[in-house]
N, C-alpha and C. Protein backbone atom coordinates (compact mmCIF):
# COMPACT_ATOMS: atom_id res chain seq x y z
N UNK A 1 81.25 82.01 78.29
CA UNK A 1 80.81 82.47 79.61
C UNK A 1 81.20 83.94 79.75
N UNK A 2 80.46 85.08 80.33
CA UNK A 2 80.89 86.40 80.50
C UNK A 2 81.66 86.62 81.79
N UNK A 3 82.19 87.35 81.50
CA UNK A 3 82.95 87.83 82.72
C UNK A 3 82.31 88.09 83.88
N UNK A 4 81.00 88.72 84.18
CA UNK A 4 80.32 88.97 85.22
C UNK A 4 80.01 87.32 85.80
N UNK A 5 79.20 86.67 84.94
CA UNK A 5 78.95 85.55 85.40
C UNK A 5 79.77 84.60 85.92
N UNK A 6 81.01 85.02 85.19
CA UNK A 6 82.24 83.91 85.85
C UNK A 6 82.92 84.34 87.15
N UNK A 7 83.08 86.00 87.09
CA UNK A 7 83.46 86.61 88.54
C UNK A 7 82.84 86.64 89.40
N UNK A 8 81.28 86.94 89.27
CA UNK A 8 80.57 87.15 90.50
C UNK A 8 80.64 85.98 91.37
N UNK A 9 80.49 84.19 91.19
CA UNK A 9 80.88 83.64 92.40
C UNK A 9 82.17 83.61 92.73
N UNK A 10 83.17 83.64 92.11
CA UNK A 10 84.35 83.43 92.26
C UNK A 10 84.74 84.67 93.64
N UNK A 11 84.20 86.14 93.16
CA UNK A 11 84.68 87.04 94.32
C UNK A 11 83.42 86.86 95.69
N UNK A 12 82.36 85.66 95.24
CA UNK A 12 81.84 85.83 96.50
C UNK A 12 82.55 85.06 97.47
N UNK A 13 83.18 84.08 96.70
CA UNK A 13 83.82 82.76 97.24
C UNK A 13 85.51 83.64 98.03
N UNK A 14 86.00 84.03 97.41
CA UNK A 14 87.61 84.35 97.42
C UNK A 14 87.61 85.77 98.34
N UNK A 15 86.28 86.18 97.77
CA UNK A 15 86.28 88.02 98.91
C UNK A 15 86.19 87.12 100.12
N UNK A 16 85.47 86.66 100.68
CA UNK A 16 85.43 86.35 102.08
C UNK A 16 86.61 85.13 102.47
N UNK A 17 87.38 84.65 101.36
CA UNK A 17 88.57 84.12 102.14
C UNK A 17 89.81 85.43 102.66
N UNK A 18 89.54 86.11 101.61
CA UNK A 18 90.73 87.14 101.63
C UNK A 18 90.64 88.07 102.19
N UNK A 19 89.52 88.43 102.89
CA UNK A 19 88.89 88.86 103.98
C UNK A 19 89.53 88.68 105.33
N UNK A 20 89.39 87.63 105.39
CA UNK A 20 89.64 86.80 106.27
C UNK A 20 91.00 86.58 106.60
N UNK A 21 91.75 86.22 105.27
CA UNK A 21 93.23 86.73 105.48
C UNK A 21 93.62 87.91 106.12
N UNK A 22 93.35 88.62 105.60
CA UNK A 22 94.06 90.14 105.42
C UNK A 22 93.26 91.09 106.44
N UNK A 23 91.78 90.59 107.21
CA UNK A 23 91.32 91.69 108.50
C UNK A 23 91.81 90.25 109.35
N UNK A 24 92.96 90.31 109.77
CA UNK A 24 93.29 89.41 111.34
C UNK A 24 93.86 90.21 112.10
N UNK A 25 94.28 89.93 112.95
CA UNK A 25 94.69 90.76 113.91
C UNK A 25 96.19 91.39 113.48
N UNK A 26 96.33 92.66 113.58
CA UNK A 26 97.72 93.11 113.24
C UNK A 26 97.90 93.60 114.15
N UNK A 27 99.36 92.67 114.49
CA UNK A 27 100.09 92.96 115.85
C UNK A 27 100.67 94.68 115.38
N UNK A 28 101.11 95.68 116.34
CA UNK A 28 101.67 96.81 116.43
C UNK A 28 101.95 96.87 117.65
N UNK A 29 103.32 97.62 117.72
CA UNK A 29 104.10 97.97 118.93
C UNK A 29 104.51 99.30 118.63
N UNK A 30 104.61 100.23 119.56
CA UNK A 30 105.24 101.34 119.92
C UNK A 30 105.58 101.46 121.31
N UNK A 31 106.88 101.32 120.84
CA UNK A 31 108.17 102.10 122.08
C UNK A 31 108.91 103.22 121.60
N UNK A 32 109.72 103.73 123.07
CA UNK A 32 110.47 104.70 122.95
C UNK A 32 111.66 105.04 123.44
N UNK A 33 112.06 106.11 123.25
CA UNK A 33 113.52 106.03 124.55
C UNK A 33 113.34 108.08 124.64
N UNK A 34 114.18 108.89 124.86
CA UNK A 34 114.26 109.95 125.48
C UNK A 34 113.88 111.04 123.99
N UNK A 35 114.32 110.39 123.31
CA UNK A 35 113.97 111.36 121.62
C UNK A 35 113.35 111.18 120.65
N UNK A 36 112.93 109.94 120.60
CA UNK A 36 112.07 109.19 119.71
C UNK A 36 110.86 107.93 120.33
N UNK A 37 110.36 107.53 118.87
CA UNK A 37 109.67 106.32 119.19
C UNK A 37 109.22 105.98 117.78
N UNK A 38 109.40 104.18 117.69
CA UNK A 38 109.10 103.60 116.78
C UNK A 38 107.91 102.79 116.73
N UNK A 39 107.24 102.96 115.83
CA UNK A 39 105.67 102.19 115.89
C UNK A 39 106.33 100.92 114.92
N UNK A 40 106.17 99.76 114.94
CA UNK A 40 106.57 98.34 114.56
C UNK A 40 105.61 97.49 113.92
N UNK A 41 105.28 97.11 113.05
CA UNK A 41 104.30 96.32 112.40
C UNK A 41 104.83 95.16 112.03
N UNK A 42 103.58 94.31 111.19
CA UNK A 42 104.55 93.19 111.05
C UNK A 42 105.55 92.69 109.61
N UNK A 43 105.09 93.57 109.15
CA UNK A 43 106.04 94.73 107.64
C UNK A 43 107.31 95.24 107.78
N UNK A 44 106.86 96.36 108.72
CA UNK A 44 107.43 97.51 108.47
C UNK A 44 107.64 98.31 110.08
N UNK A 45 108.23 98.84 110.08
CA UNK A 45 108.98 100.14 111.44
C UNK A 45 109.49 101.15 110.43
N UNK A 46 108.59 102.38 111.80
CA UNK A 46 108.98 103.89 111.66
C UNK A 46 109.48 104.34 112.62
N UNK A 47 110.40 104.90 112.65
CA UNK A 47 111.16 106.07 113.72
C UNK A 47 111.05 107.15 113.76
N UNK A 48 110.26 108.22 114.44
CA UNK A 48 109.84 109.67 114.16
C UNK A 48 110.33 110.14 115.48
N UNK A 49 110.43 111.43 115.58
CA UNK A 49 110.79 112.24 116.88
C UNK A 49 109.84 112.36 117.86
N UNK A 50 109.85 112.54 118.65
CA UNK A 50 108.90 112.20 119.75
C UNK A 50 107.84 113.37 119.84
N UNK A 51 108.21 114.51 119.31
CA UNK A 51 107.26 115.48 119.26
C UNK A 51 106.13 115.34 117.96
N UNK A 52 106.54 114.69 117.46
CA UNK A 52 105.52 114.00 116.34
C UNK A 52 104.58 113.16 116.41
N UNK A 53 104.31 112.57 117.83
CA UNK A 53 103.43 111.63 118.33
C UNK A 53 101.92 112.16 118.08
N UNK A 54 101.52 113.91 118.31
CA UNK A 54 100.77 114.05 117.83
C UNK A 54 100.07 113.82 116.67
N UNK A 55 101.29 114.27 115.98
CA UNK A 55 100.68 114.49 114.06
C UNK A 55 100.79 112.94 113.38
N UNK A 56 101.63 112.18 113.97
CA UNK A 56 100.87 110.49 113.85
C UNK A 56 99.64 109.58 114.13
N UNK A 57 99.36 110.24 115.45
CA UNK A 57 97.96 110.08 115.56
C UNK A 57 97.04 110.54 114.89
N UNK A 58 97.28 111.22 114.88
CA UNK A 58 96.13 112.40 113.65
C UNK A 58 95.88 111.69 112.66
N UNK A 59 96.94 111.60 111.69
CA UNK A 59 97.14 111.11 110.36
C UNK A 59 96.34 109.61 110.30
N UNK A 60 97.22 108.30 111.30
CA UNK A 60 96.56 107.44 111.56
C UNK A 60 94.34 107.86 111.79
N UNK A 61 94.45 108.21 112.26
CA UNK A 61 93.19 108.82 112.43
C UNK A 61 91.78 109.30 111.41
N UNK A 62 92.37 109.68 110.95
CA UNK A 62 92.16 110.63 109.70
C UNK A 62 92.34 109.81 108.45
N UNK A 63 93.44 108.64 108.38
CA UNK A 63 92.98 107.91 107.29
C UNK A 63 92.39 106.70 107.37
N UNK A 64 92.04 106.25 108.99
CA UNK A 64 90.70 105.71 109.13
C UNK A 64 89.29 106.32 108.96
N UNK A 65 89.13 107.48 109.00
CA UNK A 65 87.90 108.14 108.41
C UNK A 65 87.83 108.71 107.30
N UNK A 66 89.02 108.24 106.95
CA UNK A 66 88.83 108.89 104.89
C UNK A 66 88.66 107.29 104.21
N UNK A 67 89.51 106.11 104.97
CA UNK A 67 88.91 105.02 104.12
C UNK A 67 88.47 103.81 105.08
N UNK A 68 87.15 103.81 105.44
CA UNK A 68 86.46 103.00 106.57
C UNK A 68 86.49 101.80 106.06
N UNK A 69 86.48 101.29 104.26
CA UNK A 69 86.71 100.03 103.82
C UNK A 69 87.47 99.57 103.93
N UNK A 70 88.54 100.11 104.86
CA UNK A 70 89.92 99.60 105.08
C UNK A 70 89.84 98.61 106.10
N UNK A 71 88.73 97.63 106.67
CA UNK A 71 88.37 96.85 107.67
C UNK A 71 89.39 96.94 108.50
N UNK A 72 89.50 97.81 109.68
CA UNK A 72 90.05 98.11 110.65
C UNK A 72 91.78 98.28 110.41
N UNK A 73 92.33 98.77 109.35
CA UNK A 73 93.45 98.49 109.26
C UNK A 73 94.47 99.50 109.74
N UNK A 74 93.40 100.59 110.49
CA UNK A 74 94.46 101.66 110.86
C UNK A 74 94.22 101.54 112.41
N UNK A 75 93.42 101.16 113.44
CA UNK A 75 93.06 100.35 114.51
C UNK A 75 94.22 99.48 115.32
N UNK A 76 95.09 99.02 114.76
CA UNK A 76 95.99 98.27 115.70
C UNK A 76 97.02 99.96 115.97
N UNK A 77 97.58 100.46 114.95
CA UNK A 77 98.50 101.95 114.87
C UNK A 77 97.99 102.81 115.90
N UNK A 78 96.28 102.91 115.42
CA UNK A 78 95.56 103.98 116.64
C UNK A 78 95.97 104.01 118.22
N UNK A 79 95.12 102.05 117.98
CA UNK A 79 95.72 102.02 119.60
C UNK A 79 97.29 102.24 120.18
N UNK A 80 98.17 101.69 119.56
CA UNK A 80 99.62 101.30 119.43
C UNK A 80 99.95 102.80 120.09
N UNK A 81 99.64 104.16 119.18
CA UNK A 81 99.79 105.28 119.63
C UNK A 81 99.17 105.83 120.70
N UNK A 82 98.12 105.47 120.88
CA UNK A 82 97.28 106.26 122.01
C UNK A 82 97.91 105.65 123.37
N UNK A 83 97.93 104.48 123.51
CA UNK A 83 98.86 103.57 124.50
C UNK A 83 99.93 104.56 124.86
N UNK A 84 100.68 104.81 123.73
CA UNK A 84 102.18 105.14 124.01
C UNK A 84 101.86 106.35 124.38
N UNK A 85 100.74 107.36 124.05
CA UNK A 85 100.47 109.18 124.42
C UNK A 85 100.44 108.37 125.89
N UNK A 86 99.28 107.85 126.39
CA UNK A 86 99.11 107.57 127.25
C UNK A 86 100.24 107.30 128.35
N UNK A 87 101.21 106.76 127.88
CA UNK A 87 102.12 106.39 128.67
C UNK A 87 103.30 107.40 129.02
N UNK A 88 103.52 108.20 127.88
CA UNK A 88 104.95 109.58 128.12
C UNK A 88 103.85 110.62 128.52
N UNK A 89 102.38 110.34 128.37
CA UNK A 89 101.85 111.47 129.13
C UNK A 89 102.27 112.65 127.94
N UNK A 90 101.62 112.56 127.00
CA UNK A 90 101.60 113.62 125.66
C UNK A 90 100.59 114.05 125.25
């Protein structure tokens, strides 16, 4: 059997489970206190200085439009941040 023939159902079958896994909803939180703020995933937490809220957004931003196959994976961060601009008013 060739490899094409043996992969092609297998990733039609397994792409759309793992799909399915991996675009669900990813929780993100960002809070803060007077000098900072940590964005929280369900991984991982970052702590950056609060004047950096800009250049996080950005970045977040920016590597949703450099990799759109990333099925929404920079989207929970986006909002997470814009929330929080929104809220210290940045």
């Amino acid at each position: 059997m060739s490899y094409e023939r043996f992969w092609k159902p297998v990733k039609a079958v397994f792409g759309v489970v793992l799909q399915a896994m991996f675009v669900h909803y990813r929780p993100m939180k960002a809070t803060h206190d007077d000098k900072t703020f940590t964005l929280t995933g369900r991984y991982w937490s970052g702590t950056f200085p609060i004047e950096e809220l800009p250049e996080q957004l950005a970045f977040y931003r920016s590597q949703r439009a450099k990799f759109p196959k990333a099925n929404g994976a920079y989207d929970a961060p986006i909002a997470a941040l814009e929330k929080l601009a929104k809220e210290i008013g940045s």
